[in-house]
PDB file of N, CA and C in Angstrom:
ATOM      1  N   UNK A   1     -20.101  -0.125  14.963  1.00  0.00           N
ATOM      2  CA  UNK A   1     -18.990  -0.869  14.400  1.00  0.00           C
ATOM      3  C   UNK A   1     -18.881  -0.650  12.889  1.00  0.00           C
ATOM      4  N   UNK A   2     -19.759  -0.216  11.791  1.00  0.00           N
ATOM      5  CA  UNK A   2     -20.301  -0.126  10.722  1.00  0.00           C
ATOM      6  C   UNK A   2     -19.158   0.813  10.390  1.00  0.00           C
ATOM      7  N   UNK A   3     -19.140   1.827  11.350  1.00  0.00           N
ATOM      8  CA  UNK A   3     -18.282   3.427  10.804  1.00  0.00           C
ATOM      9  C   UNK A   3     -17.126   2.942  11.176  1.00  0.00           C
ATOM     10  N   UNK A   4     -16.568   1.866  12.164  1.00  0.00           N
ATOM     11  CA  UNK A   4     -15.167   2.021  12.037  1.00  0.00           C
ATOM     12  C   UNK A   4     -14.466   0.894  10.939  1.00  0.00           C
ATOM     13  N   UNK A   5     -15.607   0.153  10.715  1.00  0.00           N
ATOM     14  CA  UNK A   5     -15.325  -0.270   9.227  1.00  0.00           C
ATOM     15  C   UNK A   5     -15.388   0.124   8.019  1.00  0.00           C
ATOM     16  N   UNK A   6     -15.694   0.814   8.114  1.00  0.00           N
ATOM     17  CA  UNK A   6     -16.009   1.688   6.818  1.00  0.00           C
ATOM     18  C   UNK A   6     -14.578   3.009   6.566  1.00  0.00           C
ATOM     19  N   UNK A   7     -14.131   3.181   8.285  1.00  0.00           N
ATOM     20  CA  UNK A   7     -13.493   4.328   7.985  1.00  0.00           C
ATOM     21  C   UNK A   7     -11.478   3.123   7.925  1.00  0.00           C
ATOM     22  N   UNK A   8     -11.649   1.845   8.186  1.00  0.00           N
ATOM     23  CA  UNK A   8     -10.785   1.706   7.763  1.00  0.00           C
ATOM     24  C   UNK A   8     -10.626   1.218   6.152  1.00  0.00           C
ATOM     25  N   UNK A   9     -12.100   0.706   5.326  1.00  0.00           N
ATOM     26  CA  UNK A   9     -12.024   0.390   4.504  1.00  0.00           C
ATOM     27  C   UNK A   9     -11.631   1.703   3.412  1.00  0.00           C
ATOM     28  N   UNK A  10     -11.752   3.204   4.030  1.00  0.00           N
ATOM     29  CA  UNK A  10     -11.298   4.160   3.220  1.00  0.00           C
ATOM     30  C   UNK A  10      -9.723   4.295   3.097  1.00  0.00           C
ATOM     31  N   UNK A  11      -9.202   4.210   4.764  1.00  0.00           N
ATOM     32  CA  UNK A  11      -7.677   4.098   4.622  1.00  0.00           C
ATOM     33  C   UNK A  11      -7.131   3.069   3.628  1.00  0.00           C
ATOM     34  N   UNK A  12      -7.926   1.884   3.512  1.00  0.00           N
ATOM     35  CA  UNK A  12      -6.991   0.902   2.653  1.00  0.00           C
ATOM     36  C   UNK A  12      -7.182   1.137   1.429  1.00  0.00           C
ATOM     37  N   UNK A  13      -8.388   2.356   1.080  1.00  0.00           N
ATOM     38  CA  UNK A  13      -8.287   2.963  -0.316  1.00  0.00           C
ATOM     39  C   UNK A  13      -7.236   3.511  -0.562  1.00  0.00           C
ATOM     40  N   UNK A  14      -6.828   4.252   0.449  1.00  0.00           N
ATOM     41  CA  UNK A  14      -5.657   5.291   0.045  1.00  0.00           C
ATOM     42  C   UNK A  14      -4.614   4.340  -0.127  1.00  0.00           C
ATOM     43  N   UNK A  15      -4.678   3.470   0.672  1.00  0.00           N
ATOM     44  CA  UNK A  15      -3.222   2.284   0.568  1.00  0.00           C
ATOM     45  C   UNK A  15      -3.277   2.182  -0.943  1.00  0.00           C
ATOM     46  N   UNK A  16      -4.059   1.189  -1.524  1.00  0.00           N
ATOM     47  CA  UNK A  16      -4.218   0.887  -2.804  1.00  0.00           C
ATOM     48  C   UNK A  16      -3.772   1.690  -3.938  1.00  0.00           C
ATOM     49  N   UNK A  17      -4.551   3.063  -3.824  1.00  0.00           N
ATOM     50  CA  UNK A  17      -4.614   3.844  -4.411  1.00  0.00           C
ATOM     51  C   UNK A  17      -3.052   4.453  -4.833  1.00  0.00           C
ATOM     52  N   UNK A  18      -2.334   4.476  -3.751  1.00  0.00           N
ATOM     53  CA  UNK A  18      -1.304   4.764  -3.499  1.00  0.00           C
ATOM     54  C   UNK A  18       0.322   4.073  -4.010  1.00  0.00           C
ATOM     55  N   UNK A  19      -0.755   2.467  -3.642  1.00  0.00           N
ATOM     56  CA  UNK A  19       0.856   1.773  -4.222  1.00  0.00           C
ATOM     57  C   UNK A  19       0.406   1.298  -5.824  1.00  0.00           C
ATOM     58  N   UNK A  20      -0.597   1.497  -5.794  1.00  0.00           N
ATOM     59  CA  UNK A  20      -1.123   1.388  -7.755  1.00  0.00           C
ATOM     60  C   UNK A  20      -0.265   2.474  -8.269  1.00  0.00           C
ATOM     61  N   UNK A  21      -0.101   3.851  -8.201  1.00  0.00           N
ATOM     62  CA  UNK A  21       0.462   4.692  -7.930  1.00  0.00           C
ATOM     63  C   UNK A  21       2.328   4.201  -8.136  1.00  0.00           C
ATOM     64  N   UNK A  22       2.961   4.159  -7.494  1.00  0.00           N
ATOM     65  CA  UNK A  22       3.862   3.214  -7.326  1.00  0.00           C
ATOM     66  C   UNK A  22       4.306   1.667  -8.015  1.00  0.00           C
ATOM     67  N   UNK A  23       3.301   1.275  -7.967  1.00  0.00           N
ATOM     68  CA  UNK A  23       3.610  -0.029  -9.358  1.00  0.00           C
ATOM     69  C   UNK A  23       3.799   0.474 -10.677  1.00  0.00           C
ATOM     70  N   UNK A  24       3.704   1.175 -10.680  1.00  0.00           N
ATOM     71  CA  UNK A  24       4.494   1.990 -12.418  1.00  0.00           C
ATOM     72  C   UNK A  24       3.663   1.092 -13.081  1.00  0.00           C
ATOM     73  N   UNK A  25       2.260   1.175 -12.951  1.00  0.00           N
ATOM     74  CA  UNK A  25       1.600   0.335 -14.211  1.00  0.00           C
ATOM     75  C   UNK A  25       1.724  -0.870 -13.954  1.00  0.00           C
ATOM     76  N   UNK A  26       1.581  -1.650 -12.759  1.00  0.00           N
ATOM     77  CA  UNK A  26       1.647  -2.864 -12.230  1.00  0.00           C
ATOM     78  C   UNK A  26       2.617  -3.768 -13.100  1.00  0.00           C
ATOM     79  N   UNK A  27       4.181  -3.023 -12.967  1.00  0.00           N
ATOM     80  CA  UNK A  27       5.362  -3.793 -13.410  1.00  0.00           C
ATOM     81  C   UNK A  27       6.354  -3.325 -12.538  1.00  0.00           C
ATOM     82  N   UNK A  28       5.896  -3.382 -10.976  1.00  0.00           N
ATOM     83  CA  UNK A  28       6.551  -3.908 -10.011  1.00  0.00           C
ATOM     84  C   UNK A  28       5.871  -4.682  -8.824  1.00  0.00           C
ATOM     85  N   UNK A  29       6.881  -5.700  -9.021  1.00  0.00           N
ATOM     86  CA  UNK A  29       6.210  -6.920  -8.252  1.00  0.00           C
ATOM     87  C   UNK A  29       5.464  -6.677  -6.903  1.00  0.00           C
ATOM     88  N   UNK A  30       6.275  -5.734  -6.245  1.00  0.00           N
ATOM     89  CA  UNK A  30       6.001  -5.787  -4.640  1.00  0.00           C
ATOM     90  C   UNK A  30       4.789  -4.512  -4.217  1.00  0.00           C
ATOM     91  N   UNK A  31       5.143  -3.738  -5.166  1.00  0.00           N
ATOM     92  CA  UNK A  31       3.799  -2.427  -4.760  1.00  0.00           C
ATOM     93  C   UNK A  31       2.287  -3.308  -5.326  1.00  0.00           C
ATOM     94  N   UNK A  32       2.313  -3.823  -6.300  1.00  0.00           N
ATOM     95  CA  UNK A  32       1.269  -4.319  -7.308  1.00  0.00           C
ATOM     96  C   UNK A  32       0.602  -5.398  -6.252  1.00  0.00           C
ATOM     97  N   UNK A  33       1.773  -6.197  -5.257  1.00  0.00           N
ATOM     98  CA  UNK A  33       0.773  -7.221  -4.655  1.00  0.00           C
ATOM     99  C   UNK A  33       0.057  -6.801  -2.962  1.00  0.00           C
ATOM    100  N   UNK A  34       0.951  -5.049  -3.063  1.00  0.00           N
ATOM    101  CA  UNK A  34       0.285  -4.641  -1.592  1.00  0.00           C
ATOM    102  C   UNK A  34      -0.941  -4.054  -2.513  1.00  0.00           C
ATOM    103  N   UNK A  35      -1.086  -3.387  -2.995  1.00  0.00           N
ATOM    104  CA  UNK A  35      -2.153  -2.842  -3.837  1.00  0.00           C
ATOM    105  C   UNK A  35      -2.940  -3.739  -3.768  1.00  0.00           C
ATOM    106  N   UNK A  36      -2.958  -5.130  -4.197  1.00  0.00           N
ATOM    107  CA  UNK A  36      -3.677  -5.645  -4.488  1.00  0.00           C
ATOM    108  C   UNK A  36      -4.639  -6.788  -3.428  1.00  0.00           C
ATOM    109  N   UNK A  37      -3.612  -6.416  -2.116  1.00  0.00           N
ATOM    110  CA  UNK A  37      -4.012  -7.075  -0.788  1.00  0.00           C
ATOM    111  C   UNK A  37      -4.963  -5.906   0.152  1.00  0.00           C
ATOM    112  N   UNK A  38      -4.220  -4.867  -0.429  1.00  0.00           N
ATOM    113  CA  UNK A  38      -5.172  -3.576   0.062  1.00  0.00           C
ATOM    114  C   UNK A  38      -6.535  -3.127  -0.519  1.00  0.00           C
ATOM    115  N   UNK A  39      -6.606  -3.657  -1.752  1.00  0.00           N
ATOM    116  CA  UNK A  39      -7.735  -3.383  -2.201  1.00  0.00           C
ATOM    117  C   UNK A  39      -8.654  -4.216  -2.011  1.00  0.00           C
ATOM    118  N   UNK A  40      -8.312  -5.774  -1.508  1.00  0.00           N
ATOM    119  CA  UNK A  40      -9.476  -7.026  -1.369  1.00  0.00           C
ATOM    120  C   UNK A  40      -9.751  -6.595   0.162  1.00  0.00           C
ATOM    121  N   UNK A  41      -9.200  -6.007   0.990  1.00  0.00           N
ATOM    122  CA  UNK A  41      -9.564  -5.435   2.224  1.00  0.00           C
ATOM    123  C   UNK A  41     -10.463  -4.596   2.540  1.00  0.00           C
ATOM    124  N   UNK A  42     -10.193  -3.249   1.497  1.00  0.00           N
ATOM    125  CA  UNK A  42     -10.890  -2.222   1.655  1.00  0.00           C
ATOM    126  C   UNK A  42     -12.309  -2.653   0.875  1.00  0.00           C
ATOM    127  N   UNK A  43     -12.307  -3.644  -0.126  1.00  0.00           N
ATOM    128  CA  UNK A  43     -13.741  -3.890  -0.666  1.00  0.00           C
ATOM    129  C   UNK A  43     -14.613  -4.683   0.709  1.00  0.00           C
ATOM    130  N   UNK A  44     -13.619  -5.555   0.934  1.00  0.00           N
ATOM    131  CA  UNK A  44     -14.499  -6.233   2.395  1.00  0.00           C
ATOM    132  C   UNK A  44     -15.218  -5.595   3.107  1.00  0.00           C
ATOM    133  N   UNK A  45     -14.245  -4.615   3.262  1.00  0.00           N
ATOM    134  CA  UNK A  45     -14.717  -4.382   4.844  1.00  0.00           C
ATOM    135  C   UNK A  45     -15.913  -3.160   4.233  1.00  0.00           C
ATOM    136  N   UNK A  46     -15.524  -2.619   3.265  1.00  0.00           N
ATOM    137  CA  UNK A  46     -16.786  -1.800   2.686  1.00  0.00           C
ATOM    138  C   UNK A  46     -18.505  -2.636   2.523  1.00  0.00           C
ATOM    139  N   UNK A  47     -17.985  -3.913   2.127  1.00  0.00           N
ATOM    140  CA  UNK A  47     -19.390  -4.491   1.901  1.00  0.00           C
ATOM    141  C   UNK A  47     -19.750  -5.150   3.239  1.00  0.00           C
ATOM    142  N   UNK A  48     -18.856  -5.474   4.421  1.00  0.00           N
ATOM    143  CA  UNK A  48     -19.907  -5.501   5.575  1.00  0.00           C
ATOM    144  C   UNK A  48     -19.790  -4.166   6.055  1.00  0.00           C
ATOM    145  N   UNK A  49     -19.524  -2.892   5.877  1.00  0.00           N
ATOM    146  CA  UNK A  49     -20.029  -1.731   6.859  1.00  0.00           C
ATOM    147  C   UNK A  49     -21.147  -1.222   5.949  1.00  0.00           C
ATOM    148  N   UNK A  50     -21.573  -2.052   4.589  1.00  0.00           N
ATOM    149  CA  UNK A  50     -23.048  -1.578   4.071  1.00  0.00           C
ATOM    150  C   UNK A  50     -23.960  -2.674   4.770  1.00  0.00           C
ATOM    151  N   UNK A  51     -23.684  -3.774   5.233  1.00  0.00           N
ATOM    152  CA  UNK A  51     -24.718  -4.728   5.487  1.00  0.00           C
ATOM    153  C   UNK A  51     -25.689  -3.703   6.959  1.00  0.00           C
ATOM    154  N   UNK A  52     -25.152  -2.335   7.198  1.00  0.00           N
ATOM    155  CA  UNK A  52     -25.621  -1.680   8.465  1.00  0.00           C
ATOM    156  C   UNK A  52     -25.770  -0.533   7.873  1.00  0.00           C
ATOM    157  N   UNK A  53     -25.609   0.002   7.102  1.00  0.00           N
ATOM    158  CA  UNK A  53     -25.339   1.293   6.345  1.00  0.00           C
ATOM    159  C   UNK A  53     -25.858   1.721   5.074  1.00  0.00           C
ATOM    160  N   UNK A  54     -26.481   2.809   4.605  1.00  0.00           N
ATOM    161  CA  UNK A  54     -27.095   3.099   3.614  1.00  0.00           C
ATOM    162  C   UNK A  54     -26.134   3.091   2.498  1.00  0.00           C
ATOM    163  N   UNK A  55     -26.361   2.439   1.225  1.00  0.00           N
ATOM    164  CA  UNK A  55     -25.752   2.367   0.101  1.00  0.00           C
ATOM    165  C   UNK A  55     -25.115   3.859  -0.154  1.00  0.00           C
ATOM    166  N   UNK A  56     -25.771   4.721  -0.211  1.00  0.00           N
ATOM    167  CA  UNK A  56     -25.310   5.741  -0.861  1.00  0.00           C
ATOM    168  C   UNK A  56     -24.010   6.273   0.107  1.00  0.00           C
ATOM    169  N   UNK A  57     -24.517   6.476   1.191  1.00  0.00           N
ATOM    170  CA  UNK A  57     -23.592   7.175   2.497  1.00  0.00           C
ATOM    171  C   UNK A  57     -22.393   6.333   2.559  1.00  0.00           C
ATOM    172  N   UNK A  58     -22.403   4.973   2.643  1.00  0.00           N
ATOM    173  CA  UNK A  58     -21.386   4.344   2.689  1.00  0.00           C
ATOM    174  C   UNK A  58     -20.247   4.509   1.463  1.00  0.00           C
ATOM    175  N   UNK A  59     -20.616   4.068   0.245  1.00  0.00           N
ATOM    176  CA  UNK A  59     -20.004   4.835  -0.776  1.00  0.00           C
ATOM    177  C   UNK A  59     -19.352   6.101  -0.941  1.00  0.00           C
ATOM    178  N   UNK A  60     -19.931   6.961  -0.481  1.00  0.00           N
ATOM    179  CA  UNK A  60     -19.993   8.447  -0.738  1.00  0.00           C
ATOM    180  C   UNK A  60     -18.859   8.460  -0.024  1.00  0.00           C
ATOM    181  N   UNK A  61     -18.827   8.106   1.240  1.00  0.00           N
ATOM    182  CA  UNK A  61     -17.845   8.428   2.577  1.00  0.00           C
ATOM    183  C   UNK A  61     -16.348   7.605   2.314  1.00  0.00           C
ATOM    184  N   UNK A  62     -16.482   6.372   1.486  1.00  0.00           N
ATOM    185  CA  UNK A  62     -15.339   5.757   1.251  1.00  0.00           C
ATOM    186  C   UNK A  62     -14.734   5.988   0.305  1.00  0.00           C
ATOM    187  N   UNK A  63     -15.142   6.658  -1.075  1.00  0.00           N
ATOM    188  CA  UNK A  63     -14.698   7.523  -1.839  1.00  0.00           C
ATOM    189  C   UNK A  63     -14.486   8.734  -1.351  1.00  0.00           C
ATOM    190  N   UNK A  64     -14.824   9.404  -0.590  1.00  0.00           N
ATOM    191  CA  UNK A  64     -13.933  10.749   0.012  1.00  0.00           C
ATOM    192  C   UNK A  64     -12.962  10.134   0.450  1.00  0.00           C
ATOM    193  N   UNK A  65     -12.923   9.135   1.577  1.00  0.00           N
ATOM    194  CA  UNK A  65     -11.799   9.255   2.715  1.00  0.00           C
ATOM    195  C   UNK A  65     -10.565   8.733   1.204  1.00  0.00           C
ATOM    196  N   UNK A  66     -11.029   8.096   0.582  1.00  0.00           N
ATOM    197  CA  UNK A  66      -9.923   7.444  -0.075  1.00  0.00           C
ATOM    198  C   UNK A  66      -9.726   9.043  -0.704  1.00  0.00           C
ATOM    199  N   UNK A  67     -10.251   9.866  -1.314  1.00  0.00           N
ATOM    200  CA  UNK A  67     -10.149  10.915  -2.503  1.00  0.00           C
ATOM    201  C   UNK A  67      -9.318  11.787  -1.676  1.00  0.00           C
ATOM    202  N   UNK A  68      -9.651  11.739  -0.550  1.00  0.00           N
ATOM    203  CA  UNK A  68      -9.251  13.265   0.290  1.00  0.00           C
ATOM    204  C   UNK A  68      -8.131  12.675   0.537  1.00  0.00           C
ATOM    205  N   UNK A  69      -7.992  10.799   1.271  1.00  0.00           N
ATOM    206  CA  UNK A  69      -6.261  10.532   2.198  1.00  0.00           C
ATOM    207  C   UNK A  69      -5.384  10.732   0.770  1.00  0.00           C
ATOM    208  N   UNK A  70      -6.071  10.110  -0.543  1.00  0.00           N
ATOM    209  CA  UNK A  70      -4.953  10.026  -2.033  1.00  0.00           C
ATOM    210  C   UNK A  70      -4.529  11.391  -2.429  1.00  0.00           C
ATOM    211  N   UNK A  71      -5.441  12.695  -1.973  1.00  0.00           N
ATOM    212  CA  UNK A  71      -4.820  14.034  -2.349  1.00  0.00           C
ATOM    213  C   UNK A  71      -3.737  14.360  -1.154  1.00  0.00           C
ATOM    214  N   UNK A  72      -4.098  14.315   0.110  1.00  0.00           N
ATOM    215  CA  UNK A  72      -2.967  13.930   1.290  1.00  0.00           C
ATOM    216  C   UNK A  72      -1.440  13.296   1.336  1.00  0.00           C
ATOM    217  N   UNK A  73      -2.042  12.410   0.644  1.00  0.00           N
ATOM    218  CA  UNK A  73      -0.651  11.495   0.256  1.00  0.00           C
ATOM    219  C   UNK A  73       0.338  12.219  -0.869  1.00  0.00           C
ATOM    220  N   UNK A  74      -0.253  12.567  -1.830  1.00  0.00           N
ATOM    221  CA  UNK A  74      -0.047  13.091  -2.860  1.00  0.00           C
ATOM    222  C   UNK A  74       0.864  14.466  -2.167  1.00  0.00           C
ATOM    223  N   UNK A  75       0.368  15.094  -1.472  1.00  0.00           N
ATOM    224  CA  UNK A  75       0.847  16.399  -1.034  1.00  0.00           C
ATOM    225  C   UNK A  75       2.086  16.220  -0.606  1.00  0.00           C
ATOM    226  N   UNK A  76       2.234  15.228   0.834  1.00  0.00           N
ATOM    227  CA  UNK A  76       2.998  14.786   1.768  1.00  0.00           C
ATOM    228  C   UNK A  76       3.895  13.876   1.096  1.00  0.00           C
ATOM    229  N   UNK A  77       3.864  12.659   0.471  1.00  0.00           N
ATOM    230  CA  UNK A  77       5.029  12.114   0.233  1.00  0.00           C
ATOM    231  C   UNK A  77       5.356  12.290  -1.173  1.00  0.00           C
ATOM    232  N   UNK A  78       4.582  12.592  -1.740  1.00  0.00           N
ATOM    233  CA  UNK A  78       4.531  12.456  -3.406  1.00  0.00           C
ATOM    234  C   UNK A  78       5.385  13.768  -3.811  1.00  0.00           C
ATOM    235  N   UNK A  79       5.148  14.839  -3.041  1.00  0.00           N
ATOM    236  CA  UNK A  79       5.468  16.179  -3.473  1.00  0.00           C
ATOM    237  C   UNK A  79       4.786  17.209  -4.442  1.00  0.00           C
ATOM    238  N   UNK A  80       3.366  16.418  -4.634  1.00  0.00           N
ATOM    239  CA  UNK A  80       2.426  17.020  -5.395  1.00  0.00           C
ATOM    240  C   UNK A  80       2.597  18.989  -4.826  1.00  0.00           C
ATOM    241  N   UNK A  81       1.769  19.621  -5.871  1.00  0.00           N
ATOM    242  CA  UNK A  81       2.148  21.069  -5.835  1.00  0.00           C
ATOM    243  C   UNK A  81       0.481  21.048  -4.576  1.00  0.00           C
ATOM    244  N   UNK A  82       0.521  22.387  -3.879  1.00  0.00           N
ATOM    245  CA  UNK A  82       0.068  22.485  -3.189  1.00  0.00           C
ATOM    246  C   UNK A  82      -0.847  24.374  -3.337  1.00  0.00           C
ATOM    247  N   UNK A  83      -2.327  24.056  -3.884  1.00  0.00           N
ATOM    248  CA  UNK A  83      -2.850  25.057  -4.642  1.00  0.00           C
ATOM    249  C   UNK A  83      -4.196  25.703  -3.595  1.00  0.00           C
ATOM    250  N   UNK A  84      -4.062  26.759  -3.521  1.00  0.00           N
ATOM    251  CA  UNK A  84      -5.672  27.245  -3.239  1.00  0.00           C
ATOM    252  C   UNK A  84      -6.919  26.399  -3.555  1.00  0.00           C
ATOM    253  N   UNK A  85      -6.755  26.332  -4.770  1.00  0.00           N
ATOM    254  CA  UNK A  85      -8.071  25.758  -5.673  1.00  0.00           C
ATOM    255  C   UNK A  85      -7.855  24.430  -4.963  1.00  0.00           C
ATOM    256  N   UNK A  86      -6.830  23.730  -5.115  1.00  0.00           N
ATOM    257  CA  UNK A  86      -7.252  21.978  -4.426  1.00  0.00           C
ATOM    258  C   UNK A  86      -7.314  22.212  -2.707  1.00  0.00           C
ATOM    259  N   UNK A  87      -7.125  22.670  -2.296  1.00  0.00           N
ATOM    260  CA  UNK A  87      -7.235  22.345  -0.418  1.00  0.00           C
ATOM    261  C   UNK A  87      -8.530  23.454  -0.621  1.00  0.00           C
ATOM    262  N   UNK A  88      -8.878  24.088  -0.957  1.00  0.00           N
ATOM    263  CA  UNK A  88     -10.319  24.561  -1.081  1.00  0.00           C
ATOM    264  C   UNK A  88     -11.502  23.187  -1.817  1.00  0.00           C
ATOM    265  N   UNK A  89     -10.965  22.586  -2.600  1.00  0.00           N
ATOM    266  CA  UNK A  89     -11.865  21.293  -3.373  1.00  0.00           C
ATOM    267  C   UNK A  89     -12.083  20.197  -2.492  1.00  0.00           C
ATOM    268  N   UNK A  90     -11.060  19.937  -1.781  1.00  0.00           N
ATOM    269  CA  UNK A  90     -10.861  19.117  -0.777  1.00  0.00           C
ATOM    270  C   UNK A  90     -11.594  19.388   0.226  1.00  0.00           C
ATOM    271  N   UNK A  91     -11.609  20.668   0.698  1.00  0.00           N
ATOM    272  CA  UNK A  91     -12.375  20.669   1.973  1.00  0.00           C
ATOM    273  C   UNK A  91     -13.692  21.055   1.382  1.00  0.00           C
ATOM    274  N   UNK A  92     -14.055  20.886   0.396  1.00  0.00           N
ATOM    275  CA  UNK A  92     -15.349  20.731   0.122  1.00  0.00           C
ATOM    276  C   UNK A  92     -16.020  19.187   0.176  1.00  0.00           C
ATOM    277  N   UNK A  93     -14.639  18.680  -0.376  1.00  0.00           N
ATOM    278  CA  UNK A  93     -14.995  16.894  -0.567  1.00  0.00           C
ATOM    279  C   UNK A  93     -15.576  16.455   1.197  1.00  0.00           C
ATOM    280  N   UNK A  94     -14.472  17.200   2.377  1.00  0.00           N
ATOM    281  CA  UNK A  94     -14.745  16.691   3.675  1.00  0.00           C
ATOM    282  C   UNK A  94     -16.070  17.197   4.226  1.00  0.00           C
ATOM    283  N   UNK A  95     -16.398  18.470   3.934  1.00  0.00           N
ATOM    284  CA  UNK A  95     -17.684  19.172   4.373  1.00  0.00           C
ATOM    285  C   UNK A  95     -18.680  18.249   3.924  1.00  0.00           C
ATOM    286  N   UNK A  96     -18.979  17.623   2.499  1.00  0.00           N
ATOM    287  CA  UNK A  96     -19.532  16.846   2.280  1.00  0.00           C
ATOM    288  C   UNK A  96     -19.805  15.019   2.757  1.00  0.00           C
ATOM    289  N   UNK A  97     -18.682  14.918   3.119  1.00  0.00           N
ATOM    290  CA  UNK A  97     -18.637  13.650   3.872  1.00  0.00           C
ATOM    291  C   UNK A  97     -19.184  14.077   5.749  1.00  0.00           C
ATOM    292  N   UNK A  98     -19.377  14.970   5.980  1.00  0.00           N
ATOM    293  CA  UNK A  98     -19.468  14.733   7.648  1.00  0.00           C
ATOM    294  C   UNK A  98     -20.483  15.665   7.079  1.00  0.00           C
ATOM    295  N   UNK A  99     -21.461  15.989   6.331  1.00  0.00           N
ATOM    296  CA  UNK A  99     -22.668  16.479   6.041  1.00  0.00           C
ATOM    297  C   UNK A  99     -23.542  14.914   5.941  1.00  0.00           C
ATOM    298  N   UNK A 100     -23.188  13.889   5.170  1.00  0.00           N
ATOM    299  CA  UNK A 100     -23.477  13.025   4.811  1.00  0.00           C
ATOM    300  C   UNK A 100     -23.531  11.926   6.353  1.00  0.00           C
ATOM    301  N   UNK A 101     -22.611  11.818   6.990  1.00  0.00           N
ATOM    302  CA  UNK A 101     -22.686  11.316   7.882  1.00  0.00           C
ATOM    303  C   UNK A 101     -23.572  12.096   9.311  1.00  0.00           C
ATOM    304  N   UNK A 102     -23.554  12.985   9.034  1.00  0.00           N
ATOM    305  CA  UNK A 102     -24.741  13.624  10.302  1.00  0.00           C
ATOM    306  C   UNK A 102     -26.016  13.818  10.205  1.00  0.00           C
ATOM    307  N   UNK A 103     -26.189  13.211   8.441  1.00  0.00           N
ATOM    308  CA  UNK A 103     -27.549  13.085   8.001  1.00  0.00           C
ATOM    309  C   UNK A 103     -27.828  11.446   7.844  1.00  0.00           C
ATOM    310  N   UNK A 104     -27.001  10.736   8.059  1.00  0.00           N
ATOM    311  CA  UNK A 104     -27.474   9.191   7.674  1.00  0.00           C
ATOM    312  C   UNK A 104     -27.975   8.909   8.672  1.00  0.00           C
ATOM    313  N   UNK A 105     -28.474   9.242  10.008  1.00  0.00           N
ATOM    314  CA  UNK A 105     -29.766   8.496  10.787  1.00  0.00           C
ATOM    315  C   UNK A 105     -29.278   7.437  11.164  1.00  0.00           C
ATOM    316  N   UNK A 106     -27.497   6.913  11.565  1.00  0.00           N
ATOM    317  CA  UNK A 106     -27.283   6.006  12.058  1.00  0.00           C
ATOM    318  C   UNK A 106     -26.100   6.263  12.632  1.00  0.00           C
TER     319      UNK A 106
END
């Protein structure tokens, strides 16, 4: 149960991440208070999928999913440019997260 908390507490990174993003500097009302409902979520649920989970791995894995879904997002709705060098960085970020998870012993 640990990992599927953990792997939604990464999606609600990207949420956050995303409408912070979108609040233009938290001077719009309505992105600023999903941001800010998304982020008391994703901390939750991060600190019970460590009460089962190694500090480091848990971290590690919720900063990718958020790093990797916020470059995703970025690509897909944002219209960010789309480079060798970043989807090569990226799939280094993921190699490292399911390296990390096939070594955490849980």
């Amino acid at each position: 149960m640990a990992w599927l908390y953990l792997g939604v507490a990464g999606l609600l990174e990207v949420v956050w991440a995303s409408f912070m993003k979108e609040s233009e500097g938290f001077t719009r009302l309505v992105p600023t208070a999903i941001m800010a409902v998304a982020m008391i979520g994703s901390f939750w649920l991060l600190a019970v999928a460590m009460r089962s989970l190694p500090l480091g791995t848990a971290y590690a894995i919720w900063t990718g999913i958020g790093a990797v879904g916020a470059f995703l997002v970025g690509i897909v709705v944002m219209g960010e440019p789309v480079t060798a060098g970043r989807l090569f960085s990226a799939a280094l970020l993921l190699a490292g997260m399911v390296g990390l998870k096939l070594t955490s012993g849980h």
